[in-house]
N, C-alpha and C. Protein backbone atom coordinates (compact mmCIF):
# COMPACT_ATOMS: atom_id res chain seq x y z
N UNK A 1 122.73 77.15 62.77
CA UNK A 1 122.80 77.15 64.23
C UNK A 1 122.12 78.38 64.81
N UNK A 2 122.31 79.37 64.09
CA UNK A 2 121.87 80.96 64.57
C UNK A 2 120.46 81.20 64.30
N UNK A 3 119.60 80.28 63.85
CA UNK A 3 117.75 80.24 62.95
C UNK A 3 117.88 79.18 64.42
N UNK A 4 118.41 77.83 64.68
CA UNK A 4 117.83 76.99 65.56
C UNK A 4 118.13 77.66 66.92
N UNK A 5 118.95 78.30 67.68
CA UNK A 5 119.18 78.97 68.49
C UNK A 5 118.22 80.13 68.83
N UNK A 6 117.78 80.71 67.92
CA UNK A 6 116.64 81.69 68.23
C UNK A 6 115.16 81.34 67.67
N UNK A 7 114.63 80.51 67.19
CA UNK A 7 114.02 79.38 67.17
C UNK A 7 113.93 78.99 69.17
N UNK A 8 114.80 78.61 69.22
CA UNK A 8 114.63 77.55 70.56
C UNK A 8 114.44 78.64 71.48
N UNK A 9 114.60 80.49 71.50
CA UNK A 9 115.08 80.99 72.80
C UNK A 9 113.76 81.94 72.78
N UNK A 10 112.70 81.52 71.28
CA UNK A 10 111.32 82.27 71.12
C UNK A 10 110.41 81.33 72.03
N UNK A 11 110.70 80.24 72.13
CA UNK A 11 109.88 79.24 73.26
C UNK A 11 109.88 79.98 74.35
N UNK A 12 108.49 81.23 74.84
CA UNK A 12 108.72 81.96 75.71
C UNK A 12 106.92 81.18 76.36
N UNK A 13 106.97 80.30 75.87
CA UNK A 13 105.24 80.26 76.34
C UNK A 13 105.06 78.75 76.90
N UNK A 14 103.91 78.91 78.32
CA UNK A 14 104.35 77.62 79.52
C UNK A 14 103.98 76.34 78.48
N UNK A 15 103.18 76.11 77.44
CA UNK A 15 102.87 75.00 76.27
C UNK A 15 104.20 74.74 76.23
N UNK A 16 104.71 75.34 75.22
CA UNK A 16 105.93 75.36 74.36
C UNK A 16 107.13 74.76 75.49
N UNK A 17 107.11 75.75 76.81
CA UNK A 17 108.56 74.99 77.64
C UNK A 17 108.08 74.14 78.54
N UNK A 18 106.94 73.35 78.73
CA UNK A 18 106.67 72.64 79.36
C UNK A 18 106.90 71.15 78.65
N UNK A 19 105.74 71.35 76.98
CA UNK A 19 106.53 70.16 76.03
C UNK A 19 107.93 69.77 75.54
N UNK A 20 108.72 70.98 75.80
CA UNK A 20 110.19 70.83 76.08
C UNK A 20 111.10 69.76 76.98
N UNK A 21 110.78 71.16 77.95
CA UNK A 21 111.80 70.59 79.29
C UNK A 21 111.11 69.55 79.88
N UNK A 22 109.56 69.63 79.76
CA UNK A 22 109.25 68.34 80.77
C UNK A 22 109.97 67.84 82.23
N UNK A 23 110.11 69.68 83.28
CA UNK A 23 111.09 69.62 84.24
C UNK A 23 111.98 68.87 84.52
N UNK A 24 112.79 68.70 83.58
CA UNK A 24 113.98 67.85 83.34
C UNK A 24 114.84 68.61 81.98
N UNK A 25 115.31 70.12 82.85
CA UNK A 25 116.43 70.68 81.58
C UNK A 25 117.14 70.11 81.13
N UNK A 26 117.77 68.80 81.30
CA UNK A 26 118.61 68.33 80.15
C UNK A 26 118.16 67.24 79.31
N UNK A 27 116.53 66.82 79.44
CA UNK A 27 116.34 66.02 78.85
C UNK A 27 115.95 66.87 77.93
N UNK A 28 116.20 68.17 77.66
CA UNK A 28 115.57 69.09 76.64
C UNK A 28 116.38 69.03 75.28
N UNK A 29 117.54 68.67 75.38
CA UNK A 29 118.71 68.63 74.43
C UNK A 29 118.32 67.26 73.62
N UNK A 30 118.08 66.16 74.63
CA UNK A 30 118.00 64.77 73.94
C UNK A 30 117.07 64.40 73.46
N UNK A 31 115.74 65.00 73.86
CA UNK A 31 114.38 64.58 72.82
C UNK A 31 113.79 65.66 72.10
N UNK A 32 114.75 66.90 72.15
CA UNK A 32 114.08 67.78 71.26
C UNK A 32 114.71 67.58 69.51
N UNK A 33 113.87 68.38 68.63
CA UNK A 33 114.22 67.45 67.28
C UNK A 33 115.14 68.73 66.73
N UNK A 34 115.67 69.82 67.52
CA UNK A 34 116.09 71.04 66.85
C UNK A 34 117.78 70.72 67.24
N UNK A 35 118.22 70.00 68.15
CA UNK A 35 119.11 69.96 68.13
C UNK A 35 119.42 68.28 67.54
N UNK A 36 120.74 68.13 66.45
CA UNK A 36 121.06 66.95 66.23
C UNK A 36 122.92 66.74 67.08
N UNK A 37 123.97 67.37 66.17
CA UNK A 37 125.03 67.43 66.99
C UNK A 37 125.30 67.40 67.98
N UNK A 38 126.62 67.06 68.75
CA UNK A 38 127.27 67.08 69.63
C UNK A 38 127.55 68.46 69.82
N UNK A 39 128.12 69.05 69.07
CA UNK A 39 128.52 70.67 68.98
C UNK A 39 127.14 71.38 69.52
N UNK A 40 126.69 71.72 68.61
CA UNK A 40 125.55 71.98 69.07
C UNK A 40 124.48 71.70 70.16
N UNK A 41 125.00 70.53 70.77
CA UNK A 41 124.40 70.43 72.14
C UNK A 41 125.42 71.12 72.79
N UNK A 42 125.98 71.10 73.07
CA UNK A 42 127.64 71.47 74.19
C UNK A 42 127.19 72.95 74.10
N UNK A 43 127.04 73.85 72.96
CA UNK A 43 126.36 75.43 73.22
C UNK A 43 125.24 75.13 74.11
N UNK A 44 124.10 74.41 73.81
CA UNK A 44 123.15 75.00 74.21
C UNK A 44 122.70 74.10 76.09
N UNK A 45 123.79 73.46 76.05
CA UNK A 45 124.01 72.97 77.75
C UNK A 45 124.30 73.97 78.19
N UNK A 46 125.14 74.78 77.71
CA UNK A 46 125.42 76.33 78.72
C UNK A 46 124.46 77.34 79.09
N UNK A 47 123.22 77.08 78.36
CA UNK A 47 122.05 77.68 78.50
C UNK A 47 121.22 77.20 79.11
N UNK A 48 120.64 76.10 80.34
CA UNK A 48 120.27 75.58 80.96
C UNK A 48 119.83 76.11 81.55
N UNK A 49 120.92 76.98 82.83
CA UNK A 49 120.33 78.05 83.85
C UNK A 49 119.23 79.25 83.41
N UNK A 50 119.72 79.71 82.20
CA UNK A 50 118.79 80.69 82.11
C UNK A 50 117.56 80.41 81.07
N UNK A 51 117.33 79.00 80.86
CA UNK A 51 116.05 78.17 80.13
C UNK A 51 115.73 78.06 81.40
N UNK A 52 115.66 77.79 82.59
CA UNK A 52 115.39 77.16 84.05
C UNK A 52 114.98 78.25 84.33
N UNK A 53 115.50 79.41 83.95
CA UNK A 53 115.05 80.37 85.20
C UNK A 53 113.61 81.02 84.27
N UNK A 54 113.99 81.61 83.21
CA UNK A 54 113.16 81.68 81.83
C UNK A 54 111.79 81.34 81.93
N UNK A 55 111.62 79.72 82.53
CA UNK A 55 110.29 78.86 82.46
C UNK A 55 110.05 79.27 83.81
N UNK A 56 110.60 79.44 85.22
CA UNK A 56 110.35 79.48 85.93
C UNK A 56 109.19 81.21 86.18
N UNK A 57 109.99 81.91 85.87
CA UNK A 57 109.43 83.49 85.50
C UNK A 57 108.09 83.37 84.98
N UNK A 58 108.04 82.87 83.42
CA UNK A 58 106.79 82.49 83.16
C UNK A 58 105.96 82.00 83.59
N UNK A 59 106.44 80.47 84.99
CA UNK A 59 105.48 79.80 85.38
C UNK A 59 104.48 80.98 86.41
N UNK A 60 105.55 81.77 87.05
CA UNK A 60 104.98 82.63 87.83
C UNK A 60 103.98 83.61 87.28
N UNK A 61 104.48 84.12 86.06
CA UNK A 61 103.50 85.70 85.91
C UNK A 61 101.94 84.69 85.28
N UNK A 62 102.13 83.41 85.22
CA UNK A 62 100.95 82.94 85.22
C UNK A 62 100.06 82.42 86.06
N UNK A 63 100.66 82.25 86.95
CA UNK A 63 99.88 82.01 87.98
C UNK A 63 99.47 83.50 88.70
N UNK A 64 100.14 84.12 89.07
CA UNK A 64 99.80 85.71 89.30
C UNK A 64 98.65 85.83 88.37
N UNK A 65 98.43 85.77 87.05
CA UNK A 65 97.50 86.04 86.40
C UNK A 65 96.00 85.44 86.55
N UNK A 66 96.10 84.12 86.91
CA UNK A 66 95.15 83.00 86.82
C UNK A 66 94.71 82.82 88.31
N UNK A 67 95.01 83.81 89.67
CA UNK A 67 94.84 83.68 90.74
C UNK A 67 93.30 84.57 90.59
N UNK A 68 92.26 84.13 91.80
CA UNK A 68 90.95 84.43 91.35
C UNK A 68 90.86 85.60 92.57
N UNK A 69 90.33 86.42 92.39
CA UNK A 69 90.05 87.83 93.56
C UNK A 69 89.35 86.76 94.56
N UNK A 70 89.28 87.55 96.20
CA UNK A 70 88.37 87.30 97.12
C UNK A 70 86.75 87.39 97.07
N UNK A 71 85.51 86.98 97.31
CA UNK A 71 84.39 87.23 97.12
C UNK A 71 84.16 88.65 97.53
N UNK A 72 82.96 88.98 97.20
CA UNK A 72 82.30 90.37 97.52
C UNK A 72 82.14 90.61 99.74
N UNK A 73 81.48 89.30 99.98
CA UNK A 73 81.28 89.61 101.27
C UNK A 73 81.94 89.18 102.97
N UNK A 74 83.21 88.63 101.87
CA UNK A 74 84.35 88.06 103.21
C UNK A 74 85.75 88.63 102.69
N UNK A 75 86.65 89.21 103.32
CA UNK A 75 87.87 89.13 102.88
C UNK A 75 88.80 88.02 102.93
N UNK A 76 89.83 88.32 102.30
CA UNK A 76 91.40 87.26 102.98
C UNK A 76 91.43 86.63 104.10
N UNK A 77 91.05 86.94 105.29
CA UNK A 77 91.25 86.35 106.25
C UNK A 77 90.40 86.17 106.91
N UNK A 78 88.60 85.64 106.20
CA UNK A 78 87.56 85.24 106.66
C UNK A 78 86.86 86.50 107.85
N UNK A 79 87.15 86.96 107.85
CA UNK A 79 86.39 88.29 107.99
C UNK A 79 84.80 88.99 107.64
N UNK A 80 83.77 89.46 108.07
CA UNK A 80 83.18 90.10 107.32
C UNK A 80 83.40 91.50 107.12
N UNK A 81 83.33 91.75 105.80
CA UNK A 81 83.08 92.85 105.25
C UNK A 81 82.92 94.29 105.95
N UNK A 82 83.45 94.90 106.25
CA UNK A 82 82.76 96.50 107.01
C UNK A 82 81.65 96.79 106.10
N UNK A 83 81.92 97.02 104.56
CA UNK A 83 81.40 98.05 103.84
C UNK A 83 81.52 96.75 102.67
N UNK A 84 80.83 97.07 101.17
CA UNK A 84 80.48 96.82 99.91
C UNK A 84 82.28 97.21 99.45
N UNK A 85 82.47 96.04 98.20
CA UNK A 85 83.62 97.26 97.48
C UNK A 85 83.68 98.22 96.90
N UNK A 86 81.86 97.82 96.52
CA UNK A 86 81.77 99.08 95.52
C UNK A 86 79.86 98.84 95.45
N UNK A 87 79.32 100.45 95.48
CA UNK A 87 77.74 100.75 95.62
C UNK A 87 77.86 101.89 94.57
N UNK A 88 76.47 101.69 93.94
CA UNK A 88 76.11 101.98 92.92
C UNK A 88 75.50 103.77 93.43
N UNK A 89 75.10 103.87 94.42
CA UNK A 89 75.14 105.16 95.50
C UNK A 89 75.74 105.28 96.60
N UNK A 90 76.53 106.18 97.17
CA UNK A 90 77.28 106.55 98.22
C UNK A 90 76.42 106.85 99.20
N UNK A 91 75.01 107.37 98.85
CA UNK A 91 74.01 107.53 100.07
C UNK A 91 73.01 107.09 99.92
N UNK A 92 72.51 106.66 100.97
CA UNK A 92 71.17 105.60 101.06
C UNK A 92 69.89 106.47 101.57
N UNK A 93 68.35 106.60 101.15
CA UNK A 93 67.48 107.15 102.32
C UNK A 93 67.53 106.09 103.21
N UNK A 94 66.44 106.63 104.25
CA UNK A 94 66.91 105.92 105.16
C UNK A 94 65.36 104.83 105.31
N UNK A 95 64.71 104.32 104.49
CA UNK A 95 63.73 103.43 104.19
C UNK A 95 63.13 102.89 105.32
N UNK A 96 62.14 101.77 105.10
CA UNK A 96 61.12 101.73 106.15
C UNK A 96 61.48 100.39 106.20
N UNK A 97 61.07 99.97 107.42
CA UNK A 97 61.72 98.48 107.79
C UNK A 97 59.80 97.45 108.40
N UNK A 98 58.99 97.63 106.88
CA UNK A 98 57.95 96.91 107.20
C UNK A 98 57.93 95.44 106.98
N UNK A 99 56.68 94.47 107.23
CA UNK A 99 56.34 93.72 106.46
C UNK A 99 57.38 91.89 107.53
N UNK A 100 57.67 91.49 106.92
CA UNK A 100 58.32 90.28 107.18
C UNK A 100 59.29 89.95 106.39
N UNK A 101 60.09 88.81 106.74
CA UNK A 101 61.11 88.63 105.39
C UNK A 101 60.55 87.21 104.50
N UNK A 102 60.47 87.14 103.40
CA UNK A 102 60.10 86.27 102.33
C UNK A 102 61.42 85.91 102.05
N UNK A 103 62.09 86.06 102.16
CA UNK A 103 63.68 85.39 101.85
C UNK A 103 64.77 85.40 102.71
N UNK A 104 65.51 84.37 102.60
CA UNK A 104 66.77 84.03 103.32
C UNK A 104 65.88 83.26 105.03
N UNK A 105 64.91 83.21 104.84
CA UNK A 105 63.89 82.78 106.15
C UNK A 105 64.31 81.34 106.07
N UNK A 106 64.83 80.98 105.49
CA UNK A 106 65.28 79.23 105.78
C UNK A 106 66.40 78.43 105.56
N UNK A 107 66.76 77.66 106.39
CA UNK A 107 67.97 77.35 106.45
C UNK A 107 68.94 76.23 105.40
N UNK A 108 69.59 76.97 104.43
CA UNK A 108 70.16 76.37 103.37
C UNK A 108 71.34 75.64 103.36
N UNK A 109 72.17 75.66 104.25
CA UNK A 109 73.63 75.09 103.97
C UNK A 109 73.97 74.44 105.76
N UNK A 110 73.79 75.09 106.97
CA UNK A 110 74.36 74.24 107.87
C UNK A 110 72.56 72.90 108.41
N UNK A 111 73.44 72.84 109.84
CA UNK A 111 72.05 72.12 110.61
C UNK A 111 71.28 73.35 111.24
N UNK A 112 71.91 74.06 112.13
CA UNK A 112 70.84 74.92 112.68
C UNK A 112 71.89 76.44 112.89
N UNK A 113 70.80 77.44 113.51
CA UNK A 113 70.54 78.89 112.70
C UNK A 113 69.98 79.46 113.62
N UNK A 114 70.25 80.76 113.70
CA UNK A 114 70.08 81.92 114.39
C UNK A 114 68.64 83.01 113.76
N UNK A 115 67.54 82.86 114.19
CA UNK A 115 67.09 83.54 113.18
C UNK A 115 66.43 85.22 114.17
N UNK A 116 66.38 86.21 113.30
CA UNK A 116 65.87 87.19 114.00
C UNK A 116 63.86 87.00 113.81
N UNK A 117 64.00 88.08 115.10
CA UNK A 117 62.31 87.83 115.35
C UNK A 117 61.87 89.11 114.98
N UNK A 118 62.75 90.28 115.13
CA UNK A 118 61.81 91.87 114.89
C UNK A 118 62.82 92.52 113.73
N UNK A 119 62.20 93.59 113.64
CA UNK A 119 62.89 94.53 112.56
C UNK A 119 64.53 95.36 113.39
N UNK A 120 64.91 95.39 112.48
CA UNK A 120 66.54 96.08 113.28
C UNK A 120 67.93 96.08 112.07
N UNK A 121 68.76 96.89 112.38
CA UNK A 121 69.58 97.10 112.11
C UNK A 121 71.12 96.78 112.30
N UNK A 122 71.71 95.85 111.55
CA UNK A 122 72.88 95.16 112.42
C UNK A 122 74.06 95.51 111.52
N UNK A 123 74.75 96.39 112.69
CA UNK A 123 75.93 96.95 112.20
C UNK A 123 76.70 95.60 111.53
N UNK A 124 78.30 96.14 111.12
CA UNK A 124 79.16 95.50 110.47
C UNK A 124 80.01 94.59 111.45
N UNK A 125 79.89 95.91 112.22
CA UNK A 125 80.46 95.44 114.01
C UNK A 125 79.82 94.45 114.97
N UNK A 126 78.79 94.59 114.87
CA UNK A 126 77.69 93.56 115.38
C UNK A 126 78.05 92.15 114.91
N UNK A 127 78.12 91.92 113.12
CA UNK A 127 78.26 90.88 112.60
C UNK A 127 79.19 90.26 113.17
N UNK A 128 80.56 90.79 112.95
CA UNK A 128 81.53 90.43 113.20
C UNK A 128 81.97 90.28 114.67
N UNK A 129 81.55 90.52 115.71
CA UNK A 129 81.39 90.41 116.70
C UNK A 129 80.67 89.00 117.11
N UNK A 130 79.42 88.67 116.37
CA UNK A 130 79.02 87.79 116.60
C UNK A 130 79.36 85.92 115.84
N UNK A 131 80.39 87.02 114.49
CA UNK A 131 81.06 85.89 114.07
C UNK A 131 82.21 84.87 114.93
N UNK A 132 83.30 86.42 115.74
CA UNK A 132 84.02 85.65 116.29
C UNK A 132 83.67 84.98 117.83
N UNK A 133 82.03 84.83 118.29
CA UNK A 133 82.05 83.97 119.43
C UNK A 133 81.49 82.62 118.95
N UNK A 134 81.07 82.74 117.33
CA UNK A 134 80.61 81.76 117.03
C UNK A 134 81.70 80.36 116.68
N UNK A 135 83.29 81.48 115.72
CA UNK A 135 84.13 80.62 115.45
C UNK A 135 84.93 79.64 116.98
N UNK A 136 84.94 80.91 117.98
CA UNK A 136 85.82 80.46 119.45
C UNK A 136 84.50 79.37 119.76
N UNK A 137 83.62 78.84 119.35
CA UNK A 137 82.57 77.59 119.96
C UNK A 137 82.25 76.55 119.05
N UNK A 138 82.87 76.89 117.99
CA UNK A 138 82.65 75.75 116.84
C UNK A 138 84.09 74.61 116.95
N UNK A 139 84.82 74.90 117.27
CA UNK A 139 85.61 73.73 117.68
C UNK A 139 86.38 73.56 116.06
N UNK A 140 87.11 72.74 116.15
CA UNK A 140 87.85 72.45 114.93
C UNK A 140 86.84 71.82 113.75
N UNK A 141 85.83 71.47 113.50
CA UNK A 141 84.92 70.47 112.87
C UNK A 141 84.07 71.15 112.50
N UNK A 142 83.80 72.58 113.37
CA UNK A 142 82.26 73.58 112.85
C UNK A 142 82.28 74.28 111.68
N UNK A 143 81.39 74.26 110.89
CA UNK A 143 81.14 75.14 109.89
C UNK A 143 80.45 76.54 110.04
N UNK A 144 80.71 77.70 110.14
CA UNK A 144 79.99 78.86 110.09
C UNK A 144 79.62 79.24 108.53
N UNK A 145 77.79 80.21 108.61
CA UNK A 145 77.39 80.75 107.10
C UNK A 145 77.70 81.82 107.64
N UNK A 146 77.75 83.37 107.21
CA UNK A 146 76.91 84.90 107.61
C UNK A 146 75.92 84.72 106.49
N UNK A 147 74.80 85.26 106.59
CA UNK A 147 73.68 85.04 105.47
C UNK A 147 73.10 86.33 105.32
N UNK A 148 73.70 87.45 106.01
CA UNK A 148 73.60 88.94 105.85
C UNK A 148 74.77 89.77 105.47
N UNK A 149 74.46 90.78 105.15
CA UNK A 149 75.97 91.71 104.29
C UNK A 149 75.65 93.09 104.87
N UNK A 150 76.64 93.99 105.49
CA UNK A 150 76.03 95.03 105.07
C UNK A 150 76.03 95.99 104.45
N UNK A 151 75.05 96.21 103.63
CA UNK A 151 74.90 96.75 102.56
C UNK A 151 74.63 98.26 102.59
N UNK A 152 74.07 98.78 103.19
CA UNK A 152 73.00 99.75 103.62
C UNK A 152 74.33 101.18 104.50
N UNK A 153 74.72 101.96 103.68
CA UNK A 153 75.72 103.42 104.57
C UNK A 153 74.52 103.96 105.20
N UNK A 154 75.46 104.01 106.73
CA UNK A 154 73.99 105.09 107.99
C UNK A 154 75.28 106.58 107.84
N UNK A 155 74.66 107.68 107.51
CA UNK A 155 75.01 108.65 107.80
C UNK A 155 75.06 109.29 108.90
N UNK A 156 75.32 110.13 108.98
CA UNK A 156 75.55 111.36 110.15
C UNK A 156 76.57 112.54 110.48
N UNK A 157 75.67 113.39 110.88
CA UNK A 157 76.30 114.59 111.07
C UNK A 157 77.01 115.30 112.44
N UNK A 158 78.11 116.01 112.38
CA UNK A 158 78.62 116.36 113.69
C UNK A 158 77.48 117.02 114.57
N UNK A 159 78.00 116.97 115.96
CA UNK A 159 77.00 117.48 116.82
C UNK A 159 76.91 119.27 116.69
N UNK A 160 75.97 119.84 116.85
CA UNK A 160 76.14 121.52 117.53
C UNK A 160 76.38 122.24 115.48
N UNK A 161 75.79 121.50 114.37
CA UNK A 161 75.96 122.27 113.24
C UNK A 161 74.40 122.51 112.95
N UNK A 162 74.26 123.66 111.85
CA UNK A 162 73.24 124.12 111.61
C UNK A 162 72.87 123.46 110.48
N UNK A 163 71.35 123.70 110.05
CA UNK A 163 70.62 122.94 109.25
C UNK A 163 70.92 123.41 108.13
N UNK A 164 70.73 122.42 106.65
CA UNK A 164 71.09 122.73 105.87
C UNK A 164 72.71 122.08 105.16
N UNK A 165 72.87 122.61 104.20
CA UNK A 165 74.38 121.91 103.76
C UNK A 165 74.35 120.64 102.97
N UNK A 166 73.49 119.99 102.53
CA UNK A 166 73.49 119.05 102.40
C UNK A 166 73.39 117.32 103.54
N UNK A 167 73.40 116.18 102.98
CA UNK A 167 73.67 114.66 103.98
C UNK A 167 74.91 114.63 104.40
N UNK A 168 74.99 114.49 105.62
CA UNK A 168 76.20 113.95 106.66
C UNK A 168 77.03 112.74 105.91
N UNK A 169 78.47 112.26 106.14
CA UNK A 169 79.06 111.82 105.68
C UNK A 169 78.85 110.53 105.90
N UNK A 170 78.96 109.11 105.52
CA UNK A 170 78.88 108.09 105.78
C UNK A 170 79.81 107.58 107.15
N UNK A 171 78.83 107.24 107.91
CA UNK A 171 79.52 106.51 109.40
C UNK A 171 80.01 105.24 109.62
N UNK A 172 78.61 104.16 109.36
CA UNK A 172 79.21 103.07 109.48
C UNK A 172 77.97 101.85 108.21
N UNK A 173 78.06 100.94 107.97
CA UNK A 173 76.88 100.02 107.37
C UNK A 173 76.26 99.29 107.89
N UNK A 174 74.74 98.73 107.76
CA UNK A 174 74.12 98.19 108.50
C UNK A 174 73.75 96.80 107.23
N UNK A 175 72.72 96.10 107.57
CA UNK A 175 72.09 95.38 107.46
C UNK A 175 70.81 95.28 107.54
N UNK A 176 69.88 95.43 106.80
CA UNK A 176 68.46 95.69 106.76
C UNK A 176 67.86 94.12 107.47
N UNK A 177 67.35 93.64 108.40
CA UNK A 177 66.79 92.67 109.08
C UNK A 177 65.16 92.90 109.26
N UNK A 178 64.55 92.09 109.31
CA UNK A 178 63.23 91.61 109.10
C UNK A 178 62.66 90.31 110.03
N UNK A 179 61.70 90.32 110.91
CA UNK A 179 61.24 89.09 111.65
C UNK A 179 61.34 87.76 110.88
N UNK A 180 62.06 87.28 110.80
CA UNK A 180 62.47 85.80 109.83
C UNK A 180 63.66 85.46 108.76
N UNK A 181 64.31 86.61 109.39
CA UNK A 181 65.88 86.58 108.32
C UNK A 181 66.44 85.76 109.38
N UNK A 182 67.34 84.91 108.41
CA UNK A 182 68.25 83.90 108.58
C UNK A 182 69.53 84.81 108.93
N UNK A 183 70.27 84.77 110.37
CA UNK A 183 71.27 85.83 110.74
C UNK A 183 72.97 84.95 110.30
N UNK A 184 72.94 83.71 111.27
CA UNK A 184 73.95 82.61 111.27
C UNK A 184 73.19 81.17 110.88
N UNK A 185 74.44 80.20 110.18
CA UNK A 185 74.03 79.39 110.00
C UNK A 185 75.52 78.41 110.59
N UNK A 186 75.23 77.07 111.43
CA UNK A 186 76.06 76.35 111.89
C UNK A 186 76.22 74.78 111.27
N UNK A 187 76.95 74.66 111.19
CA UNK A 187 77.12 72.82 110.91
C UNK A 187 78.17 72.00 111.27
N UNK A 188 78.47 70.60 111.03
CA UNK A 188 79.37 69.93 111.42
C UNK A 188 79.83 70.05 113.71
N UNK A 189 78.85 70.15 114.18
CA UNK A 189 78.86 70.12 115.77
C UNK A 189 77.34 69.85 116.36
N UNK A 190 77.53 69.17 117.47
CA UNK A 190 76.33 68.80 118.16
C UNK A 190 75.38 69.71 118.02
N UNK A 191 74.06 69.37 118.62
CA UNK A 191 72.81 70.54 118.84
C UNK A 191 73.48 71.22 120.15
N UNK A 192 73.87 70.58 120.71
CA UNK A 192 74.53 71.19 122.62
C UNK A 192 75.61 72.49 122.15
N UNK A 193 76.44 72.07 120.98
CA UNK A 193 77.70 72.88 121.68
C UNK A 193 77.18 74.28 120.10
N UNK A 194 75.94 73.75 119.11
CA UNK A 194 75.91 75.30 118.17
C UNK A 194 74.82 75.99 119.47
N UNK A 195 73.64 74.79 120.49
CA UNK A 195 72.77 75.87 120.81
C UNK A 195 73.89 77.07 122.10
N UNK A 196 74.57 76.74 122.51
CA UNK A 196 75.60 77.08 123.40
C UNK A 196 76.51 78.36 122.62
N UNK A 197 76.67 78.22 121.16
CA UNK A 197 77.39 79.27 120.52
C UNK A 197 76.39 80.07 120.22
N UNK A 198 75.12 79.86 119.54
CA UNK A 198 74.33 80.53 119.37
C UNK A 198 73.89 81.40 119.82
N UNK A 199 73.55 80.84 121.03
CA UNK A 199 72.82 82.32 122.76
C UNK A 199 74.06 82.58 122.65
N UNK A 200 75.34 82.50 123.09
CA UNK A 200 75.99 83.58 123.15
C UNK A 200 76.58 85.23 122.29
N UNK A 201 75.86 84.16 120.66
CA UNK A 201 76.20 84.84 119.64
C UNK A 201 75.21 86.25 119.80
N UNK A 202 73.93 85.57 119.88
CA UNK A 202 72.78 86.32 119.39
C UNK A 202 72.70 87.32 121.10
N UNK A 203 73.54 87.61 121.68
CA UNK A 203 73.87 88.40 123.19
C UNK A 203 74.20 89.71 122.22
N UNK A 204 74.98 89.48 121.29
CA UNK A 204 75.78 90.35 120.66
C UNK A 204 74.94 91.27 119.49
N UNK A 205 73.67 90.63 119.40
CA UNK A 205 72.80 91.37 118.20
C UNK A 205 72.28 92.57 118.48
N UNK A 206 71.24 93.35 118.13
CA UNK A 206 70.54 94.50 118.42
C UNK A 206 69.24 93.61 118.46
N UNK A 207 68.89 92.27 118.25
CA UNK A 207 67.38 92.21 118.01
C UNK A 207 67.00 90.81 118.74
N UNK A 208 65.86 90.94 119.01
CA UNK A 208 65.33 89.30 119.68
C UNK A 208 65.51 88.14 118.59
N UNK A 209 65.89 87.31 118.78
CA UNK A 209 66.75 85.82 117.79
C UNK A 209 65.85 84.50 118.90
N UNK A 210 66.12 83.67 118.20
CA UNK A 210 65.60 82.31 118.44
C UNK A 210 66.75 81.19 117.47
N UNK A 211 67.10 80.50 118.47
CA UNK A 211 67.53 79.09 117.98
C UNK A 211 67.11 78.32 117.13
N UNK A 212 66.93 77.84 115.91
CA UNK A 212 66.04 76.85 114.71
C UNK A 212 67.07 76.18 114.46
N UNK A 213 66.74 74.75 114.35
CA UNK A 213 67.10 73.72 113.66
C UNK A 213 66.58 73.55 112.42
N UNK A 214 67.23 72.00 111.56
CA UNK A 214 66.75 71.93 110.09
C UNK A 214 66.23 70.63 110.77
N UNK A 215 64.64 70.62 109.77
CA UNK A 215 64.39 69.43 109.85
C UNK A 215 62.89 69.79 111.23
């Protein structure tokens, strides 16, 4: 009884008490092959509650385990991003914003899109600013993309200090933009009610934008 009893109380794993109990603790006594007696069932009915609670514990620290992190460029609560979680440098130069964009210039996932026309810099604040007039116009049915991150720490230094000392501390992040980057992307709502979210969105940018459809 004392080998089948601890035998039965090593079943600490969700396989093992799932082919068991088959959420039904007392059908655990009648189709398992470790118990035969009457006696021996009558002990191990008193152990029910804490086989119940036992599997339950386990079910949890596994799921805790098997839960997947948030992506890199939205949080928990659909948000964008202020900042990266993590950059491979804390300071950026401050680079040249030539040329055109060869990528992200076309529209991949909704119907139509916000696209920028000049070179510029779009805060974190900007984004997100322009996210939430897009969500208050998409209606229950709209789909919003962001198709920019920002990636890019703008430094700066207090006013009235002298030269020297090293780079100013990180302020806020931008977004490197290019005449043909894809800013927003919309779907699931008329052409009337995204071109209507759109101009109001792109009010909120630093840069001249244009309305594009797919197709």
């Amino acid at each position: 009884m004392a080998s089948k009893f601890s035998k039965f109380m090593n079943l600490t794993s969700i396989s093992s008490l799932n082919s068991l109990i088959k959420c039904n603790p007392t059908s655990l006594f009648h189709g398992s092959s470790l118990f035969r007696s009457p006696s021996e069932l009558g002990v191990m009915q008193s152990m029910t509650s804490l086989l119940s609670a036992a599997r339950m514990s386990a079910c949890m620290s596994t799921a805790s385990k098997s839960s997947k992190p948030t992506s890199q460029g939205q949080s928990r609560s659909g948000r964008v991003r202020s900042a990266p979680l993590r950059s491979k440098f804390a300071k950026h130069f401050k680079g040249r914003m030539g040329g055109i964009s060869h990528q992200g210039n076309q529209i991949s996932f909704g119907n139509y899109a916000l696209q920028a026309l000049d070179h510029s810099w779009i805060t974190s604040r900007q984004l997100e600013a322009g996210r939430k007039v897009l969500i208050q116009n998409a209606r229950r049915n709209g789909k919003i993309w962001v198709r920019i991150f920002p990636y890019k720490p703008v430094t700066l230094r207090p006013t009235e200090t002298r030269m020297g000392r090293g780079k100013g501390a990180c302020a806020f992040w931008v977004a490197v933009v290019k005449p043909g980057r894809i800013i927003y992307e919309m779907g699931g709502v008329t052409e009337q009610m995204a071109r209507e979210a759109i101009t109001i969105a792109s009010s909120k940018m630093p840069v001249r934008t244009k309305f594009i459809r797919l197709g």
